[in-house]
PDB file of N, CA and C in Angstrom:
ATOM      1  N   UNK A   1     -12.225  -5.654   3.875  1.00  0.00           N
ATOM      2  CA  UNK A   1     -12.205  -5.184   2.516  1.00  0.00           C
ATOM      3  C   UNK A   1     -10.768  -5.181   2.003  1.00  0.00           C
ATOM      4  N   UNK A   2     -10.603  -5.623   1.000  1.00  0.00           N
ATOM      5  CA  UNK A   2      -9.198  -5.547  -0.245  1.00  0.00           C
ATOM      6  C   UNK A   2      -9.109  -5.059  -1.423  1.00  0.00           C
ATOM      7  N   UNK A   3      -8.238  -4.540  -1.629  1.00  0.00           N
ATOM      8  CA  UNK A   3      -8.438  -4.444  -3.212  1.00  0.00           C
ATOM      9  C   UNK A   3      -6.985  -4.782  -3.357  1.00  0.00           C
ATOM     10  N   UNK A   4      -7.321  -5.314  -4.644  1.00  0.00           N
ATOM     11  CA  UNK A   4      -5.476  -5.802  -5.707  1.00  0.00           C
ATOM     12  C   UNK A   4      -5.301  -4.779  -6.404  1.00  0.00           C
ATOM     13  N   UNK A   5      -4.248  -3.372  -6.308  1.00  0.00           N
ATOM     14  CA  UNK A   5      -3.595  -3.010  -6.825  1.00  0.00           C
ATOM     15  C   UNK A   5      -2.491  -3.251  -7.943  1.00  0.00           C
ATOM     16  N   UNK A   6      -3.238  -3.110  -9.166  1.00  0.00           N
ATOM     17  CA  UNK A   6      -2.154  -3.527 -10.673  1.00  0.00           C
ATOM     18  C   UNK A   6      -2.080  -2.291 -11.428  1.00  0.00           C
ATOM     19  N   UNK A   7      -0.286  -2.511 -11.724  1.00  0.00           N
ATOM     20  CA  UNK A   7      -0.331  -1.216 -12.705  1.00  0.00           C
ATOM     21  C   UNK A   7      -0.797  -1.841 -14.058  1.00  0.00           C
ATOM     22  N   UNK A   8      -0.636  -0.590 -15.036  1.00  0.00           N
ATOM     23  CA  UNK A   8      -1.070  -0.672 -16.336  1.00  0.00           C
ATOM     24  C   UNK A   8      -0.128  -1.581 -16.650  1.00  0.00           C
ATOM     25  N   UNK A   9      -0.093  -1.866 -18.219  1.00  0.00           N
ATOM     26  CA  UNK A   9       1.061  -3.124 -18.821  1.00  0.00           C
ATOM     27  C   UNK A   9       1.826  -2.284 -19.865  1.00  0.00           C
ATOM     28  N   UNK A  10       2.767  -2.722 -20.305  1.00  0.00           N
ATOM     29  CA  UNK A  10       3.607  -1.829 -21.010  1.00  0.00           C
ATOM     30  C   UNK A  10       3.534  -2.643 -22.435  1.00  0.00           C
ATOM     31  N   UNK A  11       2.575  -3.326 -22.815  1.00  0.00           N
ATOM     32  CA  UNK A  11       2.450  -3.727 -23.955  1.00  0.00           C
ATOM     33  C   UNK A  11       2.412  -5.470 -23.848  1.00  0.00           C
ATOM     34  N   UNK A  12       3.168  -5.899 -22.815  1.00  0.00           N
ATOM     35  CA  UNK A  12       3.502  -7.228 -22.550  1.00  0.00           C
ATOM     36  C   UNK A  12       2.337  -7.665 -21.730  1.00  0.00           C
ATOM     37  N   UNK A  13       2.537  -9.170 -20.729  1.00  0.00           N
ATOM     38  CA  UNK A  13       1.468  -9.682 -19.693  1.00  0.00           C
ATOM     39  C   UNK A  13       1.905  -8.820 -18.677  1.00  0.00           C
ATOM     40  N   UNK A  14       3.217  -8.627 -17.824  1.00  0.00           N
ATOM     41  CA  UNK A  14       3.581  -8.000 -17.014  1.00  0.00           C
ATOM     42  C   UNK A  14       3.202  -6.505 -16.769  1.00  0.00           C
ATOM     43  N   UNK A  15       3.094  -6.423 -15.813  1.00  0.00           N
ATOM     44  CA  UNK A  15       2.445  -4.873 -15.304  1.00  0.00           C
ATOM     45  C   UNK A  15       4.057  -4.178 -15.198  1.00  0.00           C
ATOM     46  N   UNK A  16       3.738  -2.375 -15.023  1.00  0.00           N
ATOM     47  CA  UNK A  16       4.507  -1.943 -14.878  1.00  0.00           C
ATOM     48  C   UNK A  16       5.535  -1.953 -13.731  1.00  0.00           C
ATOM     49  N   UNK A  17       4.579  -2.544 -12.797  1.00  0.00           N
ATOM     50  CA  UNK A  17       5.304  -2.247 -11.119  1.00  0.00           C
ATOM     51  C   UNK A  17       4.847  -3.677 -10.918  1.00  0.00           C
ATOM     52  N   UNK A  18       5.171  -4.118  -9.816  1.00  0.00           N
ATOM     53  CA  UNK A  18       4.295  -5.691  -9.131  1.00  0.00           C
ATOM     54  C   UNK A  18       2.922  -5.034  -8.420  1.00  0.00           C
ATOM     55  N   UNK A  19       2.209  -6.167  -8.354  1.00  0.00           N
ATOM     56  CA  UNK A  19       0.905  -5.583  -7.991  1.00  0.00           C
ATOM     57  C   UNK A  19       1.145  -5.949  -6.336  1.00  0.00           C
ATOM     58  N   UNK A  20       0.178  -4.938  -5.719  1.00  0.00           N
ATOM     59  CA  UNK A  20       0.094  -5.132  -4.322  1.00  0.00           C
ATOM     60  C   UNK A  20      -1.458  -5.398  -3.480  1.00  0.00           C
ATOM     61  N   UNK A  21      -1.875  -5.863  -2.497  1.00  0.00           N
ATOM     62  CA  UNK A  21      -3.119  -5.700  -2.058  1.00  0.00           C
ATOM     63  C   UNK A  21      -3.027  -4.543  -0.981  1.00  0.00           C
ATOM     64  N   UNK A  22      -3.859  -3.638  -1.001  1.00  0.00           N
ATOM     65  CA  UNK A  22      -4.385  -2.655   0.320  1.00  0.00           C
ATOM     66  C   UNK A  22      -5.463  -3.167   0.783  1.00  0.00           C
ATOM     67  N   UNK A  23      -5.365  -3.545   2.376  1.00  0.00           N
ATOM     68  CA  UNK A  23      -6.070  -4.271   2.978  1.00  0.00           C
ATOM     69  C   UNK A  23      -6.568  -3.355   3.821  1.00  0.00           C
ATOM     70  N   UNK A  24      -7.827  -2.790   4.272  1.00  0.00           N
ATOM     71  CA  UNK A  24      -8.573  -1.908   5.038  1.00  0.00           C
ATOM     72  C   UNK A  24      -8.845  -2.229   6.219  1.00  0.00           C
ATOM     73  N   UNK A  25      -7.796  -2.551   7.300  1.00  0.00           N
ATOM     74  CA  UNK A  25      -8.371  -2.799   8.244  1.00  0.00           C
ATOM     75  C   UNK A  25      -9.191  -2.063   9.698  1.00  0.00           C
ATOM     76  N   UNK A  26      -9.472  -2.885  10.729  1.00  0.00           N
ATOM     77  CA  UNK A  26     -10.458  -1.925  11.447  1.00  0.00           C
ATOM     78  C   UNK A  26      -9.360  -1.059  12.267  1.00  0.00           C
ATOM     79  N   UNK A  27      -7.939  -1.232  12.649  1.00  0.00           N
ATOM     80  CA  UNK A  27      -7.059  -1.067  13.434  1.00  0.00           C
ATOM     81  C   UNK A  27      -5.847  -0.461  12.641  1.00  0.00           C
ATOM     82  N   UNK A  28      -6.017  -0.137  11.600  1.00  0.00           N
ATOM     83  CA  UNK A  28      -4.650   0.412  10.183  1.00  0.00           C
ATOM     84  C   UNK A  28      -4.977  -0.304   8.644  1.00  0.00           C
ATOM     85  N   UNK A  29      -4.631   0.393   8.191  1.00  0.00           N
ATOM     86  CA  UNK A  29      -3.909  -0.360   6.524  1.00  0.00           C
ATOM     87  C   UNK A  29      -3.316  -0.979   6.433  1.00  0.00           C
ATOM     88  N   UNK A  30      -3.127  -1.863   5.537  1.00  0.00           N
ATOM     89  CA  UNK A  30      -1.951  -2.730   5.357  1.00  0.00           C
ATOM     90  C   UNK A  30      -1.781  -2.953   3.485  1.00  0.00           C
ATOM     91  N   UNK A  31      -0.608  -2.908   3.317  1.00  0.00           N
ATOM     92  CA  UNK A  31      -0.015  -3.008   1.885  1.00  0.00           C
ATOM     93  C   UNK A  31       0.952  -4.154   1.980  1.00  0.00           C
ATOM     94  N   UNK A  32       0.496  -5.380   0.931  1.00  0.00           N
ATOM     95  CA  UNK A  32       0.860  -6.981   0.879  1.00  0.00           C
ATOM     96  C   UNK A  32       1.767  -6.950  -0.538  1.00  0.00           C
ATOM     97  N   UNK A  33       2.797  -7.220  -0.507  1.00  0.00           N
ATOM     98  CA  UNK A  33       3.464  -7.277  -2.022  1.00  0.00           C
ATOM     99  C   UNK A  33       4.086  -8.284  -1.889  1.00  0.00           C
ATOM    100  N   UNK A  34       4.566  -9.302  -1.276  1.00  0.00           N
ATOM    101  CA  UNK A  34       4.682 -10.792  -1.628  1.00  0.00           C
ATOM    102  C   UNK A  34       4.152 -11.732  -2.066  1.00  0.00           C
ATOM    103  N   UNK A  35       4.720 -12.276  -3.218  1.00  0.00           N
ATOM    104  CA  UNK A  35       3.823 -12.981  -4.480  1.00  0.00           C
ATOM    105  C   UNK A  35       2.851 -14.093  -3.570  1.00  0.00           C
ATOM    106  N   UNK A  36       3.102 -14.587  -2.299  1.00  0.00           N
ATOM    107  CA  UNK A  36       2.372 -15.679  -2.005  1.00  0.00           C
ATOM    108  C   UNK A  36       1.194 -14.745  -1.319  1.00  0.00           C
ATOM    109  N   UNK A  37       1.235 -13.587  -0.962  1.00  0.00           N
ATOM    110  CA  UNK A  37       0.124 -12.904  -0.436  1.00  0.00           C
ATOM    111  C   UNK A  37      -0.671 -12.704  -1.153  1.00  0.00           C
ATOM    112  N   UNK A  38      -0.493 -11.750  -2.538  1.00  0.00           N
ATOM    113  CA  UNK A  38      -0.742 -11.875  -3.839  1.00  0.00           C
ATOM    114  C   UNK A  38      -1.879 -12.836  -4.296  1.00  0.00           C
ATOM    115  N   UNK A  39      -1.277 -14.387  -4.064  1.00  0.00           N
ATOM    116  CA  UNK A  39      -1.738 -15.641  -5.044  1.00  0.00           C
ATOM    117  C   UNK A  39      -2.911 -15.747  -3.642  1.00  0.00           C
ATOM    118  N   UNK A  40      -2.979 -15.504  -2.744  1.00  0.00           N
ATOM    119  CA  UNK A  40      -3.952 -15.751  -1.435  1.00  0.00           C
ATOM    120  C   UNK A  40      -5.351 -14.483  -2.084  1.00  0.00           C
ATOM    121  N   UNK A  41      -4.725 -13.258  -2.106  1.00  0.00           N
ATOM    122  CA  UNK A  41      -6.210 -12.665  -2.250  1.00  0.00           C
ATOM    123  C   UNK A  41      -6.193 -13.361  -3.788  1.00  0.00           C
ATOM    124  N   UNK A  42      -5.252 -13.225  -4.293  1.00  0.00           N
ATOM    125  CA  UNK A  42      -6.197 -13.310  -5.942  1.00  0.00           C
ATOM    126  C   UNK A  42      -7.104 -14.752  -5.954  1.00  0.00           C
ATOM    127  N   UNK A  43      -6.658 -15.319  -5.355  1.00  0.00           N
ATOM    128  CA  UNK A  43      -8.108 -16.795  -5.269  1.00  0.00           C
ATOM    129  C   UNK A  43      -9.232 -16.274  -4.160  1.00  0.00           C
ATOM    130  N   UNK A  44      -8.891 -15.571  -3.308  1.00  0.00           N
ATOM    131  CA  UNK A  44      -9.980 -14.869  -2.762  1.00  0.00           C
ATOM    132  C   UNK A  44     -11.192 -14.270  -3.318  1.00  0.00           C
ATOM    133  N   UNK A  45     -10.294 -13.578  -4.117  1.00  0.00           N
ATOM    134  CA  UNK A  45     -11.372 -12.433  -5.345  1.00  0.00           C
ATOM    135  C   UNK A  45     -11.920 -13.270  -6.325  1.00  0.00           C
ATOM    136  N   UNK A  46     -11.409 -14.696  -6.710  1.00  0.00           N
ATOM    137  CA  UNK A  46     -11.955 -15.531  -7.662  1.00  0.00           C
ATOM    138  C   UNK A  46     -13.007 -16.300  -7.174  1.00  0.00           C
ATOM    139  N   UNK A  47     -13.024 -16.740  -5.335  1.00  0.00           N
ATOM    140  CA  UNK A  47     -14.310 -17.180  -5.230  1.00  0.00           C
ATOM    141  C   UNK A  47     -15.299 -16.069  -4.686  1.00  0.00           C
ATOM    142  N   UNK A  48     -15.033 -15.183  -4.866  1.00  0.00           N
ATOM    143  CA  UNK A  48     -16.100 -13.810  -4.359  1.00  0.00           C
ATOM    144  C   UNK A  48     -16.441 -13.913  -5.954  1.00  0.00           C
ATOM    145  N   UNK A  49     -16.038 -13.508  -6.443  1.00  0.00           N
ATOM    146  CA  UNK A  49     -16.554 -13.151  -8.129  1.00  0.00           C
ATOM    147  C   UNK A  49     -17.645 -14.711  -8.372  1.00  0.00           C
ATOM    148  N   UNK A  50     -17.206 -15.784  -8.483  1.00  0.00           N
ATOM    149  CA  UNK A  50     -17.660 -16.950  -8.209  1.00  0.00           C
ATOM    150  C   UNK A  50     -18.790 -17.421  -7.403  1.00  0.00           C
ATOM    151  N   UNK A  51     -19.294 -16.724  -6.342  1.00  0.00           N
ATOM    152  CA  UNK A  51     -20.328 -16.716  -5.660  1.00  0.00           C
ATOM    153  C   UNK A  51     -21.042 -15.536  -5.811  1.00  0.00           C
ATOM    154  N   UNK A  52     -20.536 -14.459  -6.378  1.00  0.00           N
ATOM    155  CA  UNK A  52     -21.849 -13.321  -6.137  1.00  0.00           C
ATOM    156  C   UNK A  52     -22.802 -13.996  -7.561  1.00  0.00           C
ATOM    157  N   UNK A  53     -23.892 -13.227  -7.102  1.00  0.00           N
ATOM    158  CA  UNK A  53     -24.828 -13.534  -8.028  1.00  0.00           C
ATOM    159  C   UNK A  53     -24.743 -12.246  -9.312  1.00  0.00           C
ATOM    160  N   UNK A  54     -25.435 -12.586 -10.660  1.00  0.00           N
ATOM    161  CA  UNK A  54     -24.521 -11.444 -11.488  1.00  0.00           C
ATOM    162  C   UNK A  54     -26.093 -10.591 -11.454  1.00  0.00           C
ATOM    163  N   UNK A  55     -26.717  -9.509 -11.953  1.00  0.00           N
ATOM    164  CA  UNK A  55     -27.041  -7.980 -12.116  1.00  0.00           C
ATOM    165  C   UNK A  55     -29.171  -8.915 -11.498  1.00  0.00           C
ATOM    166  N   UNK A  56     -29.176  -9.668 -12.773  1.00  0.00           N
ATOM    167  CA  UNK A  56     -30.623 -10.105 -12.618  1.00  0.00           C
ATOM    168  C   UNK A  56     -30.716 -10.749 -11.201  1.00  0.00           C
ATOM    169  N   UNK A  57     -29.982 -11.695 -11.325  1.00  0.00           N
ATOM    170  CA  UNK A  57     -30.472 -12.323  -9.712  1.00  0.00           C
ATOM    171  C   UNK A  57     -30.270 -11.392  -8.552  1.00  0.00           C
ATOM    172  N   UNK A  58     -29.209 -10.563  -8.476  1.00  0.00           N
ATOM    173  CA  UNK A  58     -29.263  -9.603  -7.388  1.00  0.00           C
ATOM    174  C   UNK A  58     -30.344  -8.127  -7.505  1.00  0.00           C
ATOM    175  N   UNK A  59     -30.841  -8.306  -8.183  1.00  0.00           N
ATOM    176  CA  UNK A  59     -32.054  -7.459  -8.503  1.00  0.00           C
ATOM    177  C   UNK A  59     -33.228  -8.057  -7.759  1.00  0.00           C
ATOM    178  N   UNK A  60     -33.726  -9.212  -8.360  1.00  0.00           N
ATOM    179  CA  UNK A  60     -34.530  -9.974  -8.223  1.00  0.00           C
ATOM    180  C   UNK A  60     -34.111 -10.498  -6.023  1.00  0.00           C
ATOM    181  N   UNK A  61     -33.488 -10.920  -5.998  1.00  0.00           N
ATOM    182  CA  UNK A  61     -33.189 -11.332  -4.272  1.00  0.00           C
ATOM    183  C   UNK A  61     -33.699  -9.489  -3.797  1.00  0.00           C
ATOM    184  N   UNK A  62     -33.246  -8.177  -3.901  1.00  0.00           N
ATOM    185  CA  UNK A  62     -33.495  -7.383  -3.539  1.00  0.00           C
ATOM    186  C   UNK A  62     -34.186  -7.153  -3.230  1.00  0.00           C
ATOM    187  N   UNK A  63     -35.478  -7.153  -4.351  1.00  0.00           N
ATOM    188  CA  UNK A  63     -36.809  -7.364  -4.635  1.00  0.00           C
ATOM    189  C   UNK A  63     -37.632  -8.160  -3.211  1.00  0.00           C
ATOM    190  N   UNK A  64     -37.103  -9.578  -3.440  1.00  0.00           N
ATOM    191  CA  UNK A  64     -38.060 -10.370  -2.509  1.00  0.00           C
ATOM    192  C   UNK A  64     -37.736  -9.801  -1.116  1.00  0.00           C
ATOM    193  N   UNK A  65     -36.149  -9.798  -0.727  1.00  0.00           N
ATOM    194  CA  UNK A  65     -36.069  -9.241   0.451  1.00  0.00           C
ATOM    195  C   UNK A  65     -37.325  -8.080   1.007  1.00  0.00           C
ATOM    196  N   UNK A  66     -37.064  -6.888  -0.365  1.00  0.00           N
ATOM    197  CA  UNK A  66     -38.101  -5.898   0.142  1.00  0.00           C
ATOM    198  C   UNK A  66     -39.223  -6.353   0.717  1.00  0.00           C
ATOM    199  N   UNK A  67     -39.959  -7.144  -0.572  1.00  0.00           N
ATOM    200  CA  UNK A  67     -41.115  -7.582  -0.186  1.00  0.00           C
ATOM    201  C   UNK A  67     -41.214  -8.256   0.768  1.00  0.00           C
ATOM    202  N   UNK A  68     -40.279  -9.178   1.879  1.00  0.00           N
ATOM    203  CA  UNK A  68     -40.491  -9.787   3.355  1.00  0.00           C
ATOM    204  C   UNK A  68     -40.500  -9.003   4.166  1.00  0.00           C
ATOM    205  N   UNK A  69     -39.642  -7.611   3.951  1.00  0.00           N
ATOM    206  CA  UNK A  69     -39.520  -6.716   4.995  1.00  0.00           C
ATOM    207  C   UNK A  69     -40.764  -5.717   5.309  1.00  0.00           C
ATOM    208  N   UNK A  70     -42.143  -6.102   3.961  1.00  0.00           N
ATOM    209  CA  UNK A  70     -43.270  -4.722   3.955  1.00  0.00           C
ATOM    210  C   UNK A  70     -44.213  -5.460   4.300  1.00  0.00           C
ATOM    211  N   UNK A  71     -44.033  -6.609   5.038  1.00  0.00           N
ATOM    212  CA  UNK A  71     -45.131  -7.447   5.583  1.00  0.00           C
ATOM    213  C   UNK A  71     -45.431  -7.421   6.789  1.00  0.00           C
TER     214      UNK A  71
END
């Protein structure tokens, strides 16, 4: 699990602080603030966003799952 840590913007594109990732691992945390670490999750999070399915279809897969599992 990751998340990209961004501050707010001060009116501009730029955030207040540089953004960082907190990485949850099974053995410690870890906090990534080098822009090439950065540009690694943020295409990460673009093909996760990119492959999940959006509200209806993950409703609907839920659904059928249930229904294989009450058979």
């Amino acid at each position: 699990m990751f998340v990209i840590l961004r501050s707010p913007t001060n009116g501009d594109v730029k955030g207040t602080e540089p953004p960082t990732v907190y990485v949850d691992g099974f053995t410690g945390d870890l906090y990534l603030d080098k822009p090439s670490e950065i540009e690694r999750y943020d295409g990460a999070f673009k093909k996760i966003v990119n492959a999940a399915l959006d509200d209806t279809e993950s409703r609907d897969l839920i659904k059928q799952e249930a229904r294989e599992l009450s058979k």
